[in-house]
Protein backbone atom coordinates (compact mmCIF):
# COMPACT_ATOMS: atom_id res chain seq x y z
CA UNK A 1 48.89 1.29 -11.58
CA UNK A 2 47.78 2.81 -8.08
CA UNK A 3 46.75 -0.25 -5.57
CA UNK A 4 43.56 0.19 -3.66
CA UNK A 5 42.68 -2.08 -0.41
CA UNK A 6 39.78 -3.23 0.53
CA UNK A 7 37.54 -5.27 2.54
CA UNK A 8 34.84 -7.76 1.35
CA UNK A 9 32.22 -10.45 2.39
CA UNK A 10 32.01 -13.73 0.60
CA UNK A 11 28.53 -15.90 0.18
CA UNK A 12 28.57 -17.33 3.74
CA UNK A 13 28.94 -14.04 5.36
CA UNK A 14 33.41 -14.19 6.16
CA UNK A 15 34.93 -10.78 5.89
CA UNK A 16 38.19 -10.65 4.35
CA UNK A 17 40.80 -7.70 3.52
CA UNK A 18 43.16 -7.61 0.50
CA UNK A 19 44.56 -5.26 -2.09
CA UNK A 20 44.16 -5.02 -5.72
CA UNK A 21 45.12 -3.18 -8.67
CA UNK A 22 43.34 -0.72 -10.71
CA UNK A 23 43.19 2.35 -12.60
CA UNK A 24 40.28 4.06 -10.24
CA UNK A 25 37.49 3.18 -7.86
CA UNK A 26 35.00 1.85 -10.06
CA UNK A 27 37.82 -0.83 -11.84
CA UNK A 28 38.99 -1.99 -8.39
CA UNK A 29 35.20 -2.53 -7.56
CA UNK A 30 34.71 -4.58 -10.56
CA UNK A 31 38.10 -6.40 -10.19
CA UNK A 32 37.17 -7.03 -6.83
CA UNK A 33 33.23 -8.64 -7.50
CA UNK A 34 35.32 -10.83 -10.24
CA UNK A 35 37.17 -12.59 -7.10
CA UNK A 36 33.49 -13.59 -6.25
CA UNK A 37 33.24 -11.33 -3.20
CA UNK A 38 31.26 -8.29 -2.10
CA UNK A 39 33.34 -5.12 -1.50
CA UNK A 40 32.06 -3.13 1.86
CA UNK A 41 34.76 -0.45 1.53
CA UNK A 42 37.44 0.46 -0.50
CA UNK A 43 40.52 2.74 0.16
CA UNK A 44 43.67 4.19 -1.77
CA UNK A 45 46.65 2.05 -0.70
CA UNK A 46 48.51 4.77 -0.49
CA UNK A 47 46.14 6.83 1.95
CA UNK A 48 46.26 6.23 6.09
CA UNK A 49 43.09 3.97 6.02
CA UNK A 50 40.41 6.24 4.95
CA UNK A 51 37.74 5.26 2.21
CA UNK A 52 38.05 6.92 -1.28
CA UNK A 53 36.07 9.20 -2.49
CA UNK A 54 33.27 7.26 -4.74
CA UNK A 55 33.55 8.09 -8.78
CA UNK A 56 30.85 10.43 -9.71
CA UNK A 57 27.71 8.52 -10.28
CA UNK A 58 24.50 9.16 -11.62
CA UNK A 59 22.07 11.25 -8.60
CA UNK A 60 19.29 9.27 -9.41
CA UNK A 61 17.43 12.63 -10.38
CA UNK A 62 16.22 10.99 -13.56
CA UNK A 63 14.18 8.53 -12.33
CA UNK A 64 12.78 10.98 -9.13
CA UNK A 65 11.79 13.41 -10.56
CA UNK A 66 9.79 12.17 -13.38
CA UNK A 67 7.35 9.60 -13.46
CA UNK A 68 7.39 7.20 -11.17
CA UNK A 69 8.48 3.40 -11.30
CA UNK A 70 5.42 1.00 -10.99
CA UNK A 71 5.45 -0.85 -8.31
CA UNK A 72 5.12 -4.14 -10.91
CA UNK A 73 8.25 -3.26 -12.30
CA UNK A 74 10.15 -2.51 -9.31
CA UNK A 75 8.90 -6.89 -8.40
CA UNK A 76 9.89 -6.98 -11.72
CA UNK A 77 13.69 -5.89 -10.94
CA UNK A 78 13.89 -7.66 -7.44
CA UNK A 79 12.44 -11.28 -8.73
CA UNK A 80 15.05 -10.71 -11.67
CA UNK A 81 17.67 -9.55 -9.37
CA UNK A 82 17.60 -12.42 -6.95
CA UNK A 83 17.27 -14.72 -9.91
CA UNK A 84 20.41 -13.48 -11.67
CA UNK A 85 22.20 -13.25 -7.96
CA UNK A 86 21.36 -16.70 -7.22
CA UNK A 87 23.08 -18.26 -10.87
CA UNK A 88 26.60 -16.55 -9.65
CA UNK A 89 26.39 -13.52 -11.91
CA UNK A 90 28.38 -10.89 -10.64
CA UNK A 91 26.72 -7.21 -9.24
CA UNK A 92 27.38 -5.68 -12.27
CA UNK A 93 26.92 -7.66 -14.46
CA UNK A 94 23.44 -8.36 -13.38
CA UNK A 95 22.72 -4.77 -13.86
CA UNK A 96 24.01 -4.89 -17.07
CA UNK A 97 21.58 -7.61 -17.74
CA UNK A 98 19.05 -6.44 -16.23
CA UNK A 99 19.46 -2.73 -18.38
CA UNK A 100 19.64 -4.10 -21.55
CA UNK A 101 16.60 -6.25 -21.51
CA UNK A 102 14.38 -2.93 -20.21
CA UNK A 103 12.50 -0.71 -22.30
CA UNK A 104 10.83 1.37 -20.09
CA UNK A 105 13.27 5.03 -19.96
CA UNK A 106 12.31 5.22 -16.57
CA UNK A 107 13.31 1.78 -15.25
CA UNK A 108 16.71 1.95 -17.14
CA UNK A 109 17.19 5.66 -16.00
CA UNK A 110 17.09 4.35 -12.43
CA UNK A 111 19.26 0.78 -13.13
CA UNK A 112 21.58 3.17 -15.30
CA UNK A 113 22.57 5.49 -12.01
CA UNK A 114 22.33 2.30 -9.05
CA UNK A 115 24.62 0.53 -11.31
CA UNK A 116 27.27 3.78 -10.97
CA UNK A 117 26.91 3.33 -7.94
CA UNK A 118 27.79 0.21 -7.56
CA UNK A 119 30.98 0.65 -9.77
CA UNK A 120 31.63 3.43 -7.62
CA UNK A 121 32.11 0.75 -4.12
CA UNK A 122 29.13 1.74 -2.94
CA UNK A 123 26.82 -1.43 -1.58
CA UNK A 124 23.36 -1.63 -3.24
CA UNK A 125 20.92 -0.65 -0.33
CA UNK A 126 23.14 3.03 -0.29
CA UNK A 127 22.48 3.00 -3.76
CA UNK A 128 18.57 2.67 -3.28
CA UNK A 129 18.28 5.35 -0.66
CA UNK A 130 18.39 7.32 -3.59
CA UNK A 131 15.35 6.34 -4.96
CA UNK A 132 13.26 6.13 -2.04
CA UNK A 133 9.44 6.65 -3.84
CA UNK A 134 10.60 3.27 -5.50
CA UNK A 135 12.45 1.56 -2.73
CA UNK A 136 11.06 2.15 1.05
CA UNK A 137 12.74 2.12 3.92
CA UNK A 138 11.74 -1.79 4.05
CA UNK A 139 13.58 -2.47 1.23
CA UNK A 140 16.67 -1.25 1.78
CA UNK A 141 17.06 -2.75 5.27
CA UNK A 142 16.12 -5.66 3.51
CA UNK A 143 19.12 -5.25 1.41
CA UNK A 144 21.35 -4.08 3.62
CA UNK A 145 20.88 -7.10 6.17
CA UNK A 146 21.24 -9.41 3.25
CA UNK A 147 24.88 -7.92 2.23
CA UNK A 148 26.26 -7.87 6.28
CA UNK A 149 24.94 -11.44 6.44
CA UNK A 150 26.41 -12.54 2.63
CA UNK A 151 22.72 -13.78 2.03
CA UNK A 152 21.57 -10.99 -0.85
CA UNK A 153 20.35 -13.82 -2.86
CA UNK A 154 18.09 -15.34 -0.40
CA UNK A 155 16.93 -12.12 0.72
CA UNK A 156 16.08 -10.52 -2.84
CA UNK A 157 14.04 -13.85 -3.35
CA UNK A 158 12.27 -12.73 -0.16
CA UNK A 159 11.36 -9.72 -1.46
CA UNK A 160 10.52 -10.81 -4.28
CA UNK A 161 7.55 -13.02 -2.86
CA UNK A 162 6.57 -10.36 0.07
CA UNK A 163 5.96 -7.95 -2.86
CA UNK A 164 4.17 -10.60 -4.98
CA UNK A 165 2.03 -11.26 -2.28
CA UNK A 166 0.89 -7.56 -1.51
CA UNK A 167 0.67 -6.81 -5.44
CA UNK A 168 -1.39 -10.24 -5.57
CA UNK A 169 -3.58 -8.26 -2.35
CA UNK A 170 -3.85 -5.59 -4.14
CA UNK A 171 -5.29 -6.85 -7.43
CA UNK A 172 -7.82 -8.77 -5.00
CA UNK A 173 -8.90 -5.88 -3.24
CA UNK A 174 -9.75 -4.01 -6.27
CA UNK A 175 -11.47 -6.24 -8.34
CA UNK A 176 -13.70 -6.89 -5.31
CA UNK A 177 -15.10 -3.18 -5.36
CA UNK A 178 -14.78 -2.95 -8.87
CA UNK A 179 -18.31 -4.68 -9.10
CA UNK A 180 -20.01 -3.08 -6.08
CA UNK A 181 -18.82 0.91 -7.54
CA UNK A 182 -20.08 -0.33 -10.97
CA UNK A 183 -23.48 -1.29 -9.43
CA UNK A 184 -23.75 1.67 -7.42
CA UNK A 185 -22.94 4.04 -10.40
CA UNK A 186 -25.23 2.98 -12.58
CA UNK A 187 -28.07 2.57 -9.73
CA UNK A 188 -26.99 6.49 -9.21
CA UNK A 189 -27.35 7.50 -12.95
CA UNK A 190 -30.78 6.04 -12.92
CA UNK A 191 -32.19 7.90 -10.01
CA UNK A 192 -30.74 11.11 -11.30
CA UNK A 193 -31.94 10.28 -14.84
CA UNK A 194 -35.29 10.06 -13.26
CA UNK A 195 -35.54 12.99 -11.08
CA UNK A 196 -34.19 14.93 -13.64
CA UNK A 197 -35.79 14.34 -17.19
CA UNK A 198 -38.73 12.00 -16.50
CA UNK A 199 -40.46 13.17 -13.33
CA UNK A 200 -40.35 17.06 -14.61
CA UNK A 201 -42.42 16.08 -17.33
CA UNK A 202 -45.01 14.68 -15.19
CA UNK A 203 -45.31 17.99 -13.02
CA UNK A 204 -47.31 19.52 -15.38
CA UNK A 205 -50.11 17.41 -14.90
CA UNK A 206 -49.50 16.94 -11.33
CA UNK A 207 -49.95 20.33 -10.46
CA UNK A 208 -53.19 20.37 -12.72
CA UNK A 209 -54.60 18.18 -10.03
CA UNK A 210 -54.29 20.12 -7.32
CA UNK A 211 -52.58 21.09 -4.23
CA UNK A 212 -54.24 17.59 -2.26
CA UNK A 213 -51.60 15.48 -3.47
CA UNK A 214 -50.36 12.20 -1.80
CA UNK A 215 -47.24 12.99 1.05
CA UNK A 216 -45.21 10.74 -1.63
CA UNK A 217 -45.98 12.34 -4.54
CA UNK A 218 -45.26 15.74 -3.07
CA UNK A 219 -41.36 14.49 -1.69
CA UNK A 220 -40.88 13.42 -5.39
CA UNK A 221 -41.79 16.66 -6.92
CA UNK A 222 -39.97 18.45 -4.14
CA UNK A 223 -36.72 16.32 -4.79
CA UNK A 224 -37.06 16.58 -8.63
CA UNK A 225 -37.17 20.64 -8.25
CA UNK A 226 -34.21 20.45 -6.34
CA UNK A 227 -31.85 18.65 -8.38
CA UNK A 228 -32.92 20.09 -11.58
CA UNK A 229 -32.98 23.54 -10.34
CA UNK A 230 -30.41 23.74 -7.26
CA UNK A 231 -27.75 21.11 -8.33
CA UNK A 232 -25.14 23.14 -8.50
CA UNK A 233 -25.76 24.07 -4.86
CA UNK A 234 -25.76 20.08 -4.30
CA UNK A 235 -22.41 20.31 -5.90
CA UNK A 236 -20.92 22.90 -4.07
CA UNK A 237 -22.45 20.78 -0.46
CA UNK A 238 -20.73 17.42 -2.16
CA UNK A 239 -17.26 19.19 -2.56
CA UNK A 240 -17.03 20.78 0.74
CA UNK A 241 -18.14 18.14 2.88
CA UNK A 242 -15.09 16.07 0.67
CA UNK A 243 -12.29 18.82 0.86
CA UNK A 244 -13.34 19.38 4.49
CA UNK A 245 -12.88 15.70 4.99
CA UNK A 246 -9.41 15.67 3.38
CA UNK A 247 -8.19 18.50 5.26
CA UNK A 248 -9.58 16.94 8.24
CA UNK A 249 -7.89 13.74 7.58
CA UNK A 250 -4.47 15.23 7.43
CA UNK A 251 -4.31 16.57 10.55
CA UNK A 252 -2.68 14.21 12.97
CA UNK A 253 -5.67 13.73 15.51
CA UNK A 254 -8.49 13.26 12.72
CA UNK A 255 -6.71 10.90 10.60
CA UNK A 256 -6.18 8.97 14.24
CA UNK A 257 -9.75 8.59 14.72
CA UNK A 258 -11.07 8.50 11.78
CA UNK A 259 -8.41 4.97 11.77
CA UNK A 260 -9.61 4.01 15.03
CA UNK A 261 -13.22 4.41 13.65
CA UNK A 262 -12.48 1.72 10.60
CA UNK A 263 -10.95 -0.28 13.29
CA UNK A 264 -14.42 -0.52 14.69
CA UNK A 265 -16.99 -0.53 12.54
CA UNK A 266 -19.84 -2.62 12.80
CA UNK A 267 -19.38 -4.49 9.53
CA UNK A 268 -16.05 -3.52 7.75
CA UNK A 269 -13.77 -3.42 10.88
CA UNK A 270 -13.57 -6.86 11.38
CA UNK A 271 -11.99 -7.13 8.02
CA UNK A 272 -10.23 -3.82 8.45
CA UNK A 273 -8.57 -5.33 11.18
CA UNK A 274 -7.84 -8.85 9.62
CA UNK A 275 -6.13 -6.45 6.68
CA UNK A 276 -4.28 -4.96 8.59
CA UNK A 277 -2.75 -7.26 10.87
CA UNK A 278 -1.89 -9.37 7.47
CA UNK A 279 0.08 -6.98 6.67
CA UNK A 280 1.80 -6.57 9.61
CA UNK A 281 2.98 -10.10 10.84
CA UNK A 282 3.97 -10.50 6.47
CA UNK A 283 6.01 -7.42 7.05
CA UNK A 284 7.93 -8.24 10.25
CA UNK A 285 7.97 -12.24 9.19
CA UNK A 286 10.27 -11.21 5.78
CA UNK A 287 11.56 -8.18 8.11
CA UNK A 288 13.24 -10.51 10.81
CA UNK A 289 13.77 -13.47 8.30
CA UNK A 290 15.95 -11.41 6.35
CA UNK A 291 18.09 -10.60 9.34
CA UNK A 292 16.72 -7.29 10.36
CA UNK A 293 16.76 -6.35 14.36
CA UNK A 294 13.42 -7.11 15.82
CA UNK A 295 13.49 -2.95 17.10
CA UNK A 296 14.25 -2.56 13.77
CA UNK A 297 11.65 -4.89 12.17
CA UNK A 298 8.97 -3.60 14.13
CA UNK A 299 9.43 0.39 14.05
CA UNK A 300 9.79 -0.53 9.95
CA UNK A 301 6.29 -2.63 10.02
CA UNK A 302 4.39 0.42 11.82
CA UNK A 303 4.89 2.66 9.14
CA UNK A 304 4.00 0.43 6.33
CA UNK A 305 0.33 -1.19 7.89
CA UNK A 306 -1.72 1.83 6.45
CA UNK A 307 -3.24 2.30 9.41
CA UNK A 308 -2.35 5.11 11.94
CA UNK A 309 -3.96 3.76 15.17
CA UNK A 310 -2.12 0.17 14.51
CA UNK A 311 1.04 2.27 14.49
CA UNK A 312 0.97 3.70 17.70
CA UNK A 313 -0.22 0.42 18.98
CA UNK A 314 2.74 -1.44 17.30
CA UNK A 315 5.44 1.38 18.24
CA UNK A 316 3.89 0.99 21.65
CA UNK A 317 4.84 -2.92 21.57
CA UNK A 318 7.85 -1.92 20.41
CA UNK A 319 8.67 0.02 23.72
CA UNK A 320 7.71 -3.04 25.61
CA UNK A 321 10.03 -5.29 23.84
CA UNK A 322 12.79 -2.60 23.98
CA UNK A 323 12.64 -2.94 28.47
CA UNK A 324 12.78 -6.54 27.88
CA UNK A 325 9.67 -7.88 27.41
CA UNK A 326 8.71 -10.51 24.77
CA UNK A 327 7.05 -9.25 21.47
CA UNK A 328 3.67 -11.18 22.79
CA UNK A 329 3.48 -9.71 26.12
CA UNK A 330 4.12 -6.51 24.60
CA UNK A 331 1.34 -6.66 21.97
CA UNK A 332 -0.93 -8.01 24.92
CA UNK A 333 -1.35 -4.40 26.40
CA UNK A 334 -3.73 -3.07 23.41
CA UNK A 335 -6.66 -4.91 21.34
CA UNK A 336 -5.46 -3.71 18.26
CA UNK A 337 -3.86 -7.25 17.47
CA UNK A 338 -5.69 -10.39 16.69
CA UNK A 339 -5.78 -13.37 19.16
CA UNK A 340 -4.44 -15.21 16.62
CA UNK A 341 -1.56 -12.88 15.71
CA UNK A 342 -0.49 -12.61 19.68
CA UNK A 343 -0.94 -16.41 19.97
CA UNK A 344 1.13 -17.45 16.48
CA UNK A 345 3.72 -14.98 17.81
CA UNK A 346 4.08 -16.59 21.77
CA UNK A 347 4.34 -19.47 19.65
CA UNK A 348 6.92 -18.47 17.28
CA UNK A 349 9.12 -16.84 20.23
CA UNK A 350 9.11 -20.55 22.37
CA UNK A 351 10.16 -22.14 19.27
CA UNK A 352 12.74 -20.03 17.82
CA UNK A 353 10.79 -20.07 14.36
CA UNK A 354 8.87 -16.85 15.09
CA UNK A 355 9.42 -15.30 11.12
CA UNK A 356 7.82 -18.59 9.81
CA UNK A 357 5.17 -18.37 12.69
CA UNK A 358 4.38 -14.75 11.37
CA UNK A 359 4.39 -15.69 7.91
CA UNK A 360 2.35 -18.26 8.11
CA UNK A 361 -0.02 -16.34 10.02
CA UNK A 362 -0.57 -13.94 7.60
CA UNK A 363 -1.14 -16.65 4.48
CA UNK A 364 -4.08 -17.70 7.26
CA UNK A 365 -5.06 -14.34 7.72
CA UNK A 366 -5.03 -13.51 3.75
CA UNK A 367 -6.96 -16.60 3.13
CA UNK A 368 -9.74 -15.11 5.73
CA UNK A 369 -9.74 -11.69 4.01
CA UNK A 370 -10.74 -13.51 0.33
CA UNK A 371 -12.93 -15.09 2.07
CA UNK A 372 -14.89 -12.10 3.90
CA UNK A 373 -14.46 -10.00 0.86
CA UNK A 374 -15.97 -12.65 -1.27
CA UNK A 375 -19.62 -12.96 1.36
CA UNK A 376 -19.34 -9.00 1.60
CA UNK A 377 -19.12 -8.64 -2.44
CA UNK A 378 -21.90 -11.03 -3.19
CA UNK A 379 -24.29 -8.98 -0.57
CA UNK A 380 -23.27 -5.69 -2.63
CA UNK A 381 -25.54 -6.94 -5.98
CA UNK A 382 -28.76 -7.36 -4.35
CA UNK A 383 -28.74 -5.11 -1.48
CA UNK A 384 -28.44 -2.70 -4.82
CA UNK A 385 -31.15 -4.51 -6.52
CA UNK A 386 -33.00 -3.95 -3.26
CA UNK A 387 -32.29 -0.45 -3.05
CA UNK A 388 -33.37 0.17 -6.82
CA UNK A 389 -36.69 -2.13 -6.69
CA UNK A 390 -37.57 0.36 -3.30
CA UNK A 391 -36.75 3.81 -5.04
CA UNK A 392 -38.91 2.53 -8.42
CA UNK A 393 -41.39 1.49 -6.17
CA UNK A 394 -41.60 4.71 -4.72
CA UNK A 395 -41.64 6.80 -7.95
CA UNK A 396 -44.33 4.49 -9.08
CA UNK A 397 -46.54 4.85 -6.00
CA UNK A 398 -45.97 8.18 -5.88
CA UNK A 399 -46.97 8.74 -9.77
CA UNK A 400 -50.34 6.59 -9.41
CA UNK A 401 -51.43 7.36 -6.42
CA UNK A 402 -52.73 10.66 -7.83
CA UNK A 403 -53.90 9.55 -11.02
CA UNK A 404 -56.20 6.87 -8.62
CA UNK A 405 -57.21 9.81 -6.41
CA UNK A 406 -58.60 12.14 -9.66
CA UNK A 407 -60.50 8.68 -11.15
CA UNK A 408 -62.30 8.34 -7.62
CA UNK A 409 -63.37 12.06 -7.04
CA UNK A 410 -64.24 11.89 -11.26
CA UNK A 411 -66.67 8.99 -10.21
């Protein structure tokens, strides 16, 4: 039987060498998890040093190229991951767990080919760069600073919670404009309804009154006409002005501004900017707490706040810290960042606890967002019923007035 060496990281992080028995690759892999250590590399005994080739392995084509993994199931994996990691079970045999207990094809497509790889000697964050529309560049640096430090465990559970947390944001900020569209829609269905069917039916008589109609009566009629006889020219205006947006939107300059404009909108930008900055400080906090390089850490966390102009403005901090300044002097040069999020992070740099400072930052920042979007949402339902009541009020005005003009010339 052909003897394979190897190196390996136990629990607390200790690198050790050895060699082991097997038939191939993949046994000597699973021989070697069974001594309760992690195998980093894995060589032919026989060979001058270098690392065997890995067994084939699924390509992960299954899972990328069909429908994608939810983003609920990939928590779903990681809190079930750590979990099983954490007990003592064994790489593998957490896979195998986690395989059999899956019914979605999809999810066991993708488990099916990460867990070749990992029979094949290959660590786990190389085995997610395969699937990277499930598994961003976050996660597996996540991943990978968990295996050099022997702290996968701990750093799954970490993920775990940072993507509970963002699916948790997520739910929030949808239900919160689930009301306000719903309002809106219908409010837009009636005033269509009514220019449409109803007021055409009154024209008739209108025009039987004469030309001398009231300025309000005549913007009715004139609106009416124009969306029951030129609404497919309205249509045509409503989807160019949107695919001229789009296209606008992907070019590198108007997505910028059109970011720097949410940043600074009257109304939404404070809350744009609280959103965003959440995001950010949760990001680095489980970025730096998992043992990820702060240059790392940060030039992961600009790509990932959804926000173009707080990108350049965190890659720009980034440069600062990079010629040796500290990450709050650095963040100090633009007015992107909150007060509070530079403050929190001087704070968390004297003390030495900056990825608790930063997490507990954004749990203060979240807990501002509910709040805002909460006020904001309950404005939405009468500013509507405002909005209505004045557009009624109009078509009523607009329908009497005339009828009061004909009684007073009749008399």
């Amino acid at each position: 039987m052909p003897e394979f060496t190897y190196e390996a990281m136990d629990k607390a992080g200790t690198s050790t060498k050895g060699t082991i028995s097997a038939h191939d690759t993949q046994e000597a892999a699973v021989r070697i998890r069974a001594l309760g250590v992690y195998p980093v590399k894995i060589a032919d005994g026989k060979s001058t040093g270098s690392t065997a080739k890995p067994a084939a392995a699924a390509d992960g084509k299954v899972a990328t190229s069909g429908k994608k993994v939810s983003r609920l199931q990939v928590l779903l994996f990681t809190r079930e991951m750590a979990d099983l990691l954490d007990a003592g079970l064994p790489m593998d045999r957490a896979f195998s767990v986690l395989i059999d207990q899956t019914d979605v094809p999809q999810v066991k497509a993708m488990l099916s080919a990460m867990q070749g790889d990992i029979r094949a000697g290959q660590p786990l964050s190389e085995a997610l760069l395969k699937f990277p529309r499930e598994f961003p560049k976050l996660y597996s640096n996540m991943v990978r600073a968990g295996e050099v430090s022997g702290q996968l465990a701990s750093v799954m559970l970490r993920l775990a919670e940072f993507m509970e947390k963002e699916q948790v944001r997520r739910s929030q900020i949808g239900a919160a404009l689930t009301y306000p569209c719903v309002l809106i829609g219908i409010a837009i269905s009636a005033v269509t309804f009514l220019l449409t069917f109803v007021i055409p039916k009154l024209s008739g008589i209108f025009k039987d009154l004469g030309s001398d109609l009231p300025i309000t009566t005549r913007i009715l009629l004139s609106l009416s006409d124009i969306l029951s006889h030129q609404w497919w020219a309205i249509l045509l205006i409503i989807a160019g002005v949107v695919f001229g947006f789009r296209a606008w939107l992907r070019t590198d300059a108007g997505l910028r501004t059109f970011d720097q404009i949410r940043l600074n909108m009257p109304i939404a930008g404070p809350l744009t900017r609280k959103i965003v900055s959440a995001r950010l400080v949760r990001t680095l906090g489980t970025l730096l707490g998992g043992g990820v390089p702060i240059l790392e850490a940060l030039e992961i966390s600009s790509a990932s706040v959804g926000n173009s102009a707080a990108t350049e403005a965190i890659l720009l901090a980034r440069g600062g810290v990079r010629q040796g300044e500290t990450l709050h002097e650095s963040m100090s040069r633009t007015d992107v960042f909150l007060p509070v999020v530079r403050h929190m992070t001087a704070v968390g740099e004297e003390t030495g606890r900056l990825p608790l400072m930063l997490i507990r930052t954004a749990e203060t920042l979240d807990f501002e967002v509910d709040n805002t979007m909460r006020r904001m949402t309950s404005l939405v339902e009468p500013l509507v019923v405002v909005v209505m009541g004045g557009f009624v009020g109009f078509v009523v005005l607009s329908i009497l007035l005339p009828i009061f003009q004909a009684n007073s010339l009749v008399k």
